[in-house]
Protein backbone atom coordinates (compact mmCIF):
# COMPACT_ATOMS: atom_id res chain seq x y z
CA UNK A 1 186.74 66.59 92.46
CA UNK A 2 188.61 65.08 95.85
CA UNK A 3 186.62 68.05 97.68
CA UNK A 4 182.98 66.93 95.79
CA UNK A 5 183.52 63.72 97.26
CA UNK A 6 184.86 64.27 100.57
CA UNK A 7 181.65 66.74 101.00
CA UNK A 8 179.74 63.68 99.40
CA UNK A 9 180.61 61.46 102.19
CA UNK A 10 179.68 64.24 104.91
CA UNK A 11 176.20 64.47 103.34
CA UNK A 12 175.67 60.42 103.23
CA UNK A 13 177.35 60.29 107.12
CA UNK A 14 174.72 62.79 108.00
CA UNK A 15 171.72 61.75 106.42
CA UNK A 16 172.54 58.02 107.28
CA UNK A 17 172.99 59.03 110.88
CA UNK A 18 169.91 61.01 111.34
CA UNK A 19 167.66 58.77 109.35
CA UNK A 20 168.87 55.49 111.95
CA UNK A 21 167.91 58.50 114.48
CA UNK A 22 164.56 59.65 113.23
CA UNK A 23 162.73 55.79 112.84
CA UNK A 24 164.08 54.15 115.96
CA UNK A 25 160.75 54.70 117.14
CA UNK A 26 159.32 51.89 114.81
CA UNK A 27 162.25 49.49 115.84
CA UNK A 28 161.03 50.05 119.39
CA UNK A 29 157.52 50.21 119.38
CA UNK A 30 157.00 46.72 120.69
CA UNK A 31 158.42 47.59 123.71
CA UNK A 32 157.22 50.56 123.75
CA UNK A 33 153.76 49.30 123.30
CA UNK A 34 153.96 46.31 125.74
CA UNK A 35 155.41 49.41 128.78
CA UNK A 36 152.77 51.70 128.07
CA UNK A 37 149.91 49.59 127.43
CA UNK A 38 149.02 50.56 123.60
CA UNK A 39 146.36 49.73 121.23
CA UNK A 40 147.35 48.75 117.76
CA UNK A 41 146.03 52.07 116.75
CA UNK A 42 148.38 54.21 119.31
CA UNK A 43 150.94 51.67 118.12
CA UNK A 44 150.54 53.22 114.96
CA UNK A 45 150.49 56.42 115.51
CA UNK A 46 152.98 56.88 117.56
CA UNK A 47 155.37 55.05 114.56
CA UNK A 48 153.93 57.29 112.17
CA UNK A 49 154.71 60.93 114.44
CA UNK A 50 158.68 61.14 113.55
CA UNK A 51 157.53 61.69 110.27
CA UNK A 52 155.00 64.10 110.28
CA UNK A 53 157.49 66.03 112.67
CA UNK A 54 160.10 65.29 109.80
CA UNK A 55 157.85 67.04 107.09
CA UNK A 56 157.17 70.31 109.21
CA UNK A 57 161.37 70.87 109.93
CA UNK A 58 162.04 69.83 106.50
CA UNK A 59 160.65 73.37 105.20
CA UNK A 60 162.38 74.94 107.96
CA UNK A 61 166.00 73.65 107.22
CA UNK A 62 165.13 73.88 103.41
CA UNK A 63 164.89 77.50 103.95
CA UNK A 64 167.41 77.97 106.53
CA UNK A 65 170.05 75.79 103.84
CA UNK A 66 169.15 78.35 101.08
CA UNK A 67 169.55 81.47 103.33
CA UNK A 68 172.92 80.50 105.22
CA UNK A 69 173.97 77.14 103.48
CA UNK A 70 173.90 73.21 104.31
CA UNK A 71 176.64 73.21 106.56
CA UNK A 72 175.92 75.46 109.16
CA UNK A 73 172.50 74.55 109.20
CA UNK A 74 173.70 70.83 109.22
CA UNK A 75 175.60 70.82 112.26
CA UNK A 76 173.29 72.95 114.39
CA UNK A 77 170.39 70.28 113.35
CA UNK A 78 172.22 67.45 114.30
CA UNK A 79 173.30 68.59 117.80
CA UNK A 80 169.61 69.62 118.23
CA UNK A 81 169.21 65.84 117.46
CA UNK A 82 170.39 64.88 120.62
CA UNK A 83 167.18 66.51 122.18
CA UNK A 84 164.40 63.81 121.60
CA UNK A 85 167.25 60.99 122.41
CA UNK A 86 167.80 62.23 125.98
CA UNK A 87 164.03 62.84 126.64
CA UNK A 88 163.43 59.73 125.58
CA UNK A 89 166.13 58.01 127.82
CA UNK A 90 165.45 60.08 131.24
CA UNK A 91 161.75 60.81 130.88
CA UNK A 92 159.97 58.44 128.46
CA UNK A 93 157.02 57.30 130.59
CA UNK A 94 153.77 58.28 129.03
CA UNK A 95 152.34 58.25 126.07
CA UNK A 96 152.45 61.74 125.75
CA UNK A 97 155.90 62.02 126.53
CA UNK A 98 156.77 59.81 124.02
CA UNK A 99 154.20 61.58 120.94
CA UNK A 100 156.53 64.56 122.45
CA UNK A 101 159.95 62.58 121.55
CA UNK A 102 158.05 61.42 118.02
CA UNK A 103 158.03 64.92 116.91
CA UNK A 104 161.05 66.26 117.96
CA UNK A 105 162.85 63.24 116.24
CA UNK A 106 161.51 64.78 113.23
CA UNK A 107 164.40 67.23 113.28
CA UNK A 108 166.49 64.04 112.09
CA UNK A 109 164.32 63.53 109.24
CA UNK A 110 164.81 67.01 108.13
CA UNK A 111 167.99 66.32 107.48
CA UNK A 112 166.86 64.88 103.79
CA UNK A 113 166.84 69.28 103.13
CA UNK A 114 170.76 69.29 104.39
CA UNK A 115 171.98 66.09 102.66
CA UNK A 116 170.79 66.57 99.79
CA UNK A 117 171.08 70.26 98.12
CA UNK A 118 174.51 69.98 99.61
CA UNK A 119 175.58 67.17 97.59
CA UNK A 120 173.78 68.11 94.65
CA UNK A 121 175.65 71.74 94.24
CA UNK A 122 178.95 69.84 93.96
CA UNK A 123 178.02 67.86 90.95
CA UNK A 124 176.73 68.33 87.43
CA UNK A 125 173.09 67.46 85.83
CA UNK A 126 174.54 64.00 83.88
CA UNK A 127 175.97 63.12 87.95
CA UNK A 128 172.63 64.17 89.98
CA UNK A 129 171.08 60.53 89.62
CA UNK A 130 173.67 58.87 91.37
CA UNK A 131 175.27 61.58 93.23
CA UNK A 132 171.79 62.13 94.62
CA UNK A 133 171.43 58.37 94.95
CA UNK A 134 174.61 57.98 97.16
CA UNK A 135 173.48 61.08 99.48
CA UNK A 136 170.21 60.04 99.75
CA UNK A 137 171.69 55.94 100.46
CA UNK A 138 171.91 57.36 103.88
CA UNK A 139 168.21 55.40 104.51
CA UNK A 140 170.50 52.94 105.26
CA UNK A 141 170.72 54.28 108.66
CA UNK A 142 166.86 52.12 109.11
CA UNK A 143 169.45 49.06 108.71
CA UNK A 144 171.06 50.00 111.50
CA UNK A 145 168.39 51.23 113.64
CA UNK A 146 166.17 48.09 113.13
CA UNK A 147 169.11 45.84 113.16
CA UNK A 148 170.60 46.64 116.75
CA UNK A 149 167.51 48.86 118.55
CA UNK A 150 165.53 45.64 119.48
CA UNK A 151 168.48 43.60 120.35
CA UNK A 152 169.57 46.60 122.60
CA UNK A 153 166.15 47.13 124.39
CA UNK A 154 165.76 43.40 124.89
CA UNK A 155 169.01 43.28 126.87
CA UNK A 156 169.52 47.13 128.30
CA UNK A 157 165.64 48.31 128.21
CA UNK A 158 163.95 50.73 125.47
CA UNK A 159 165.23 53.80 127.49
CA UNK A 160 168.89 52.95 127.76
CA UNK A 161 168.76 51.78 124.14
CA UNK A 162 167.74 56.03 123.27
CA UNK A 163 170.91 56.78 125.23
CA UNK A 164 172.79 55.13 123.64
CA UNK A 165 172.10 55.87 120.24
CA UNK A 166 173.45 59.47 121.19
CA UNK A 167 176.98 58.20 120.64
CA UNK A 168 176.82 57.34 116.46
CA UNK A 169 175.35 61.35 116.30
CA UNK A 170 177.99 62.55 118.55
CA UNK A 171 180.69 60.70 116.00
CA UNK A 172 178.59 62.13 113.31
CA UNK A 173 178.28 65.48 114.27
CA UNK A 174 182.36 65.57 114.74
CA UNK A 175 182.80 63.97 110.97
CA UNK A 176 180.02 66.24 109.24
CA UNK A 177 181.83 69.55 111.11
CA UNK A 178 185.09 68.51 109.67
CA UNK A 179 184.72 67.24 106.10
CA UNK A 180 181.17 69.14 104.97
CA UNK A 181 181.75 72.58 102.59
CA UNK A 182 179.32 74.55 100.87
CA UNK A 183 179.74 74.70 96.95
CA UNK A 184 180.90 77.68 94.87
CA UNK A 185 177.88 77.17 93.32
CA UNK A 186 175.33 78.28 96.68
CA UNK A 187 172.60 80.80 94.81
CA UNK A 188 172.80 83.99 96.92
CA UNK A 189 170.07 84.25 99.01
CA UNK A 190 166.39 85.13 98.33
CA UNK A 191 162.96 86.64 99.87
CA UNK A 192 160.18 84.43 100.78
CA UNK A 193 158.43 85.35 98.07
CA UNK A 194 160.69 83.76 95.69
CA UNK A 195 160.57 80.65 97.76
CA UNK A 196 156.41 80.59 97.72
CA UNK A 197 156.66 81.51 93.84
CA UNK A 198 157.76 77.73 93.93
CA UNK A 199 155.16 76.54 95.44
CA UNK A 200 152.72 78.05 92.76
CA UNK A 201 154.15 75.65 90.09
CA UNK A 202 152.20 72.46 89.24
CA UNK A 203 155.57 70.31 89.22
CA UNK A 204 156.23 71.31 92.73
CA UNK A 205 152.78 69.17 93.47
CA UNK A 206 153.42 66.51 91.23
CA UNK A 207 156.76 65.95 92.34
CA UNK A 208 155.61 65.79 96.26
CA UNK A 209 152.76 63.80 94.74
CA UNK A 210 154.84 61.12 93.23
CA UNK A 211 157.72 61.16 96.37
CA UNK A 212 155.08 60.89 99.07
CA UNK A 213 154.55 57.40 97.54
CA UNK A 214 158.09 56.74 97.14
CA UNK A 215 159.86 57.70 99.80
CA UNK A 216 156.31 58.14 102.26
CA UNK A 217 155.44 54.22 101.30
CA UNK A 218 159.31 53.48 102.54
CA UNK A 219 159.04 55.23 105.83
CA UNK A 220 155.79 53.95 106.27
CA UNK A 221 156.84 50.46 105.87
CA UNK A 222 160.35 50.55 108.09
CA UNK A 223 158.13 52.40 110.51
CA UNK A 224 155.15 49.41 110.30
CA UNK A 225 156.85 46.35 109.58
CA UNK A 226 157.57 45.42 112.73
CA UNK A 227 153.87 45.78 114.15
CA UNK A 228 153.18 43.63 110.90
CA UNK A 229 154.78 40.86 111.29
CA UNK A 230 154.33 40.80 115.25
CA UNK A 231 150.60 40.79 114.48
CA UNK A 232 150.03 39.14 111.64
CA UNK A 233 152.36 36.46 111.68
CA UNK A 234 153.56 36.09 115.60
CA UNK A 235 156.94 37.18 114.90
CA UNK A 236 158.64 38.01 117.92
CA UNK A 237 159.85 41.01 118.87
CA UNK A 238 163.40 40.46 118.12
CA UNK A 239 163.31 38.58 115.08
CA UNK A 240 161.07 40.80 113.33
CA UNK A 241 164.04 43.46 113.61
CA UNK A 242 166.37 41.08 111.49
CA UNK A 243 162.92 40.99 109.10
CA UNK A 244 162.75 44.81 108.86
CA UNK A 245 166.53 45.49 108.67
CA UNK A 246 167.07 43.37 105.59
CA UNK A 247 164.12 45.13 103.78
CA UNK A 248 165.71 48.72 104.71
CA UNK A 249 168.82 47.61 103.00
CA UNK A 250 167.06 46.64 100.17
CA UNK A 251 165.30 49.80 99.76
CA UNK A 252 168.66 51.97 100.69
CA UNK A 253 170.98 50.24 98.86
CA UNK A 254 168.28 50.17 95.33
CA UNK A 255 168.13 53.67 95.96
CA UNK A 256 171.25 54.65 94.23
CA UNK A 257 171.34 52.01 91.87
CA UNK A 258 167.67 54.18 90.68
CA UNK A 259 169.43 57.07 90.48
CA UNK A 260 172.00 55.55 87.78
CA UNK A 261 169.65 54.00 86.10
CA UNK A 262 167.51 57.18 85.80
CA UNK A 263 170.51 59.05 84.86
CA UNK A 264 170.60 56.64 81.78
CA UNK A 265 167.03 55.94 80.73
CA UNK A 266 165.25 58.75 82.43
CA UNK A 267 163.46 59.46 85.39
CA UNK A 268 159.91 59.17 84.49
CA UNK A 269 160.17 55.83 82.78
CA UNK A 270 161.78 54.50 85.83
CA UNK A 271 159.00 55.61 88.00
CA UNK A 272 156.23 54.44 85.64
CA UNK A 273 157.49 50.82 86.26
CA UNK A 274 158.35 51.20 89.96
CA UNK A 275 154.40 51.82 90.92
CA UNK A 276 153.19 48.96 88.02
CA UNK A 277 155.33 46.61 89.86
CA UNK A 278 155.15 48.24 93.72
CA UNK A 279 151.04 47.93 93.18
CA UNK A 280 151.31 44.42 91.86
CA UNK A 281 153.30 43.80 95.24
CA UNK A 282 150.81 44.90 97.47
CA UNK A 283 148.36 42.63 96.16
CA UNK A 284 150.21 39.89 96.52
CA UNK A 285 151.27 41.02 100.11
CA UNK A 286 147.45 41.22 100.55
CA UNK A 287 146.73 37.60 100.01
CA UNK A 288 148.07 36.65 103.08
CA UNK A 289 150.90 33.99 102.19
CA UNK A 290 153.21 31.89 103.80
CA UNK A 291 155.74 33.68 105.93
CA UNK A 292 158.71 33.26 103.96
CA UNK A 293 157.25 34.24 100.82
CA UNK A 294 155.75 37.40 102.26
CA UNK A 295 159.23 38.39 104.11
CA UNK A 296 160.41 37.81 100.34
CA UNK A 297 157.53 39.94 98.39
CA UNK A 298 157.82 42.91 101.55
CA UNK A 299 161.71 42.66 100.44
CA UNK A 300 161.61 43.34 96.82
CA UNK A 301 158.72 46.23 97.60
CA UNK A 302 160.46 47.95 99.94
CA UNK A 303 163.71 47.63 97.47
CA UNK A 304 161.61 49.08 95.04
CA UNK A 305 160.04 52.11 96.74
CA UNK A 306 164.15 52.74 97.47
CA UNK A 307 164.57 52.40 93.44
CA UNK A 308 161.69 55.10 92.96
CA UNK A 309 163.37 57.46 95.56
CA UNK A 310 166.72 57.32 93.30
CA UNK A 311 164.74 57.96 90.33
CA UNK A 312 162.10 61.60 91.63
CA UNK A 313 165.42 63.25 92.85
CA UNK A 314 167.13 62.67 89.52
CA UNK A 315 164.48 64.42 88.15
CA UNK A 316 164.00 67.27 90.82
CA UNK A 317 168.12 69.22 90.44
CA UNK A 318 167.05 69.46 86.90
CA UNK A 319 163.58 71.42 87.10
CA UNK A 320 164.84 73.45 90.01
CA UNK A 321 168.34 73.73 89.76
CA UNK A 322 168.77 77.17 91.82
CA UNK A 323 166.15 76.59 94.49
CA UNK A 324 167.44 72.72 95.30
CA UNK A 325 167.59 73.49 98.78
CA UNK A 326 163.39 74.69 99.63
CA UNK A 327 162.47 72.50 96.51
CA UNK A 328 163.87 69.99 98.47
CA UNK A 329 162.42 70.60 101.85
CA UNK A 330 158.76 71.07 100.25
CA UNK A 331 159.59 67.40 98.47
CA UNK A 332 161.16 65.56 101.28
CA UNK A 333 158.26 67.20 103.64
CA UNK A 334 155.84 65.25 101.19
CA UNK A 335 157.51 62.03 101.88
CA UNK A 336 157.43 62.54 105.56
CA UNK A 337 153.63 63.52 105.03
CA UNK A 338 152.89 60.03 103.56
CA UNK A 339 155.24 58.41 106.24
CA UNK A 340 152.80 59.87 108.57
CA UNK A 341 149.14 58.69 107.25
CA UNK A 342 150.18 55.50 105.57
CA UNK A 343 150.98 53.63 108.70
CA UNK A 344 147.82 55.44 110.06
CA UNK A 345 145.66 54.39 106.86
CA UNK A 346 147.31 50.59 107.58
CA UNK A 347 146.18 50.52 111.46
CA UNK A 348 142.80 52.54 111.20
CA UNK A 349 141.99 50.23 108.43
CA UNK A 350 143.28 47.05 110.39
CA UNK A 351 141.17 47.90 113.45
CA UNK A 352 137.73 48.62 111.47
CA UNK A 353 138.60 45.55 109.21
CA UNK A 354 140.34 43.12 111.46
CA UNK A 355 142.82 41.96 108.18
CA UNK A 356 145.80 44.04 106.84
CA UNK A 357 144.70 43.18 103.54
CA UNK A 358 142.60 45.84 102.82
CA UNK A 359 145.71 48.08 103.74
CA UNK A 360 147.78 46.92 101.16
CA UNK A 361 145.40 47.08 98.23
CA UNK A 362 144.86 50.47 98.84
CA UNK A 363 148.03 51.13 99.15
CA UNK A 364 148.41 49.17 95.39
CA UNK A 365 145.75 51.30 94.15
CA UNK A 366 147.78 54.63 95.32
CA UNK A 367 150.85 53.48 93.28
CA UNK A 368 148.39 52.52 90.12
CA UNK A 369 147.24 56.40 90.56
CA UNK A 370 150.92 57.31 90.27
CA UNK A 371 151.69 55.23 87.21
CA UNK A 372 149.20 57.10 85.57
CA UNK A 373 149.97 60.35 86.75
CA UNK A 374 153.33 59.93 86.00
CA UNK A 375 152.40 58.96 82.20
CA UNK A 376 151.04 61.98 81.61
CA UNK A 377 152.99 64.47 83.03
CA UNK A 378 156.26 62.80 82.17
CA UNK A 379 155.51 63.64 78.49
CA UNK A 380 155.63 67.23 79.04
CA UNK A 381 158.90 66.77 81.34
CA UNK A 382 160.62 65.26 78.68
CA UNK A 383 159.76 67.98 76.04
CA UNK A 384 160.91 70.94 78.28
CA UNK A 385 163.19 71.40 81.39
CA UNK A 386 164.35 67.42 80.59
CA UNK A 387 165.90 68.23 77.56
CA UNK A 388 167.60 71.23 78.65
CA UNK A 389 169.26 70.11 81.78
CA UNK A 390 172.65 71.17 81.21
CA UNK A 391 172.05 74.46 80.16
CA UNK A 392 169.72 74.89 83.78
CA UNK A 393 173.04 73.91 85.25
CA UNK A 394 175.18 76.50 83.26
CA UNK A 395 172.54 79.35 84.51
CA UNK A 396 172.89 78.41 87.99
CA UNK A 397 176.51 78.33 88.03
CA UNK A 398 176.47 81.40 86.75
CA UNK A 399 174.02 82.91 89.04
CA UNK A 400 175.75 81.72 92.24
């Protein structure tokens, strides 16, 4: 078991890394913004590009995990990491440029389809909630990113603030080379076909249905918080980093704490009440109140989008126990998908509107969508692959 963890800890160190990596962009739009001269809408867009560049490498590195294993594919991803960083730091002057550095810093986000599968092989089905949870905890890295990112640009400038954040990935890199191993329990290798067989099943849909809320609503909001608060509220640009940083940890450190309490009361009745209470959230966020209680109700949203992430990949080793590694790439590709249009849904709809109000009720109404979705299909979960999660993990055992 010393080796499960030890590989544990690689996977969090790797994920957390790349995830501070992949949103620094929202940390440092303000600055960003005020150098290149940018709408709210470009503001917004250009926040919401790491993640759509996150949900197209995600399938890639899935793949590639399943084909040659996590590790391999895990170190070579997180030197090519380094990439967006330094064109960021020495070019970063145009808009373009920048939409250029976006995307390539999506090869940090697909790091969910390394972290992940490679904890999950080195633990059984009654562990996945929380061994998942603690892998997946690396969206802590946000904390980090829009803790120290603003603070660093307002002293050293945006671009020398991208060079620097080379150094935690170069300490990362040397830490996930050393401690990561694939498990004894890797499923040999497969066609393509078998990997698009999986994307003919229904609960491949639902389950990137139900994450792109979850973990696409978190992005989304690290990502837009600070052009929030700047705008709405005349935080400055600064300040609004301590705002943001405190609701990442919220929604990284809940997202283990999901996982165990998924583990013990089930998956799909942890969701169910995640998107009741996440919708009633944005409605209040949409009402416009004081400062301090919105930092408060933006807190205990974001904490509980983290909860909901814990709780889908409890569910998600046990339906596809020997295809973790694409299953996980299509999932976590979803997520990055609705990092990418909710931030765009909150600034088109701020522009044509002129309130942020409207923003977060349809958000609200997205999660009420999910609470019933999840009702539904839930019930058939629990009377099929649910019940027979340990003998799913015998079978793959044996199969690898």
């Amino acid at each position: 078991m010393k080796r499960a963890y030890a590989v544990l800890f690689a996977a969090f160190l790797h994920f957390d890394v790349s995830f501070m990596i992949w949103v620094i962009l929202g940390p440092l739009a303000l600055f960003i913004a005020k150098d290149l001269d940018l709408s709210i809408a470009q503001k917004a867009f250009l926040v919401s590009i790491p993640p759509l560049g996150g949900a197209f490498f995600r399938i890639i590195l899935g793949f590639l995990c399943d084909r040659f294993g996590a590790k391999i594919v895990g170190v070579s991803s997180m030197g090519l990491t380094l990439l967006p960083l330094l064109l960021g730091w020495l070019a970063g002057s145009t808009y373009g440029i920048m939409l250029c550095v976006g995307f390539l810093l999506g090869i940090a986000g697909a790091s969910f389809a390394v972290s992940l599968p490679l904890a999950s092989r080195w633990f059984p089905p009654e562990r996945q909630g929380i061994a998942m949870g603690i892998a997946g905890a690396g969206n802590s890295g946000t904390v980090l990113s829009t803790l120290f990112a603003p603070q660093l640009a307002a002293h050293f400038g945006w671009h020398v603030t991208m060079g620097l954040f080379t150094i935690p990935v170069l300490v990362a890199f040397a830490v996930f080379a050393f401690m990561a191993k694939d498990s004894p329990t890797h499923p040999k290798p497969k066609k393509l076909a078998d990997y698009a067989s999986v994307l003919k099943m229904a609960d491949t849909w639902w389950f990137c249905f139900f994450y792109s809320i979850t973990f696409g609503g978190f992005l989304a909001l690290v990502s837009y918080l600070a052009i929030f608060f700047n705008t709405a509220y005349n935080v400055d640009k600064v300040a609004v980093g301590a705002i943001v940083a405190i609701a990442s940890f919220a929604g990284s450190f809940l997202r283990p704490v999901g996982g165990y309490v998924a583990d013990r009361f089930g998956g799909v009745g942890v969701l169910r009440i995640v998107y009741v209470v996440f919708a009633v959230l944005c409605l209040a966020i949409a009402t416009a109140p004081p400062l301090a209680i919105c930092e408060l109700l933006v807190f205990v949203a974001v904490g509980t989008l983290g909860f909901g992430n814990g709780a889908v990949f409890q569910i998600v080793p046990q339906r596809f126990p020997l295809e973790i590694g694409i299953i996980t790439g299509i999932v976590g590709a979803a997520g990055g998908i609705g990092g990418f249009y909710l931030p765009n849904l909150l600034g088109i709809l701020r522009a044509a509107t002129g309130t942020f109000a409207s923003g977060f009720i349809t958000f609200g109404c997205l999660a009420l969508v999910g609470a019933i979705a999840i009702t539904f299909v839930g019930r058939v979960w629990n009377g099929t692959f649910l019940t027979g999660a340990r003998t799913n993990y015998a079978f793959a055992i044996e199969e690898g």
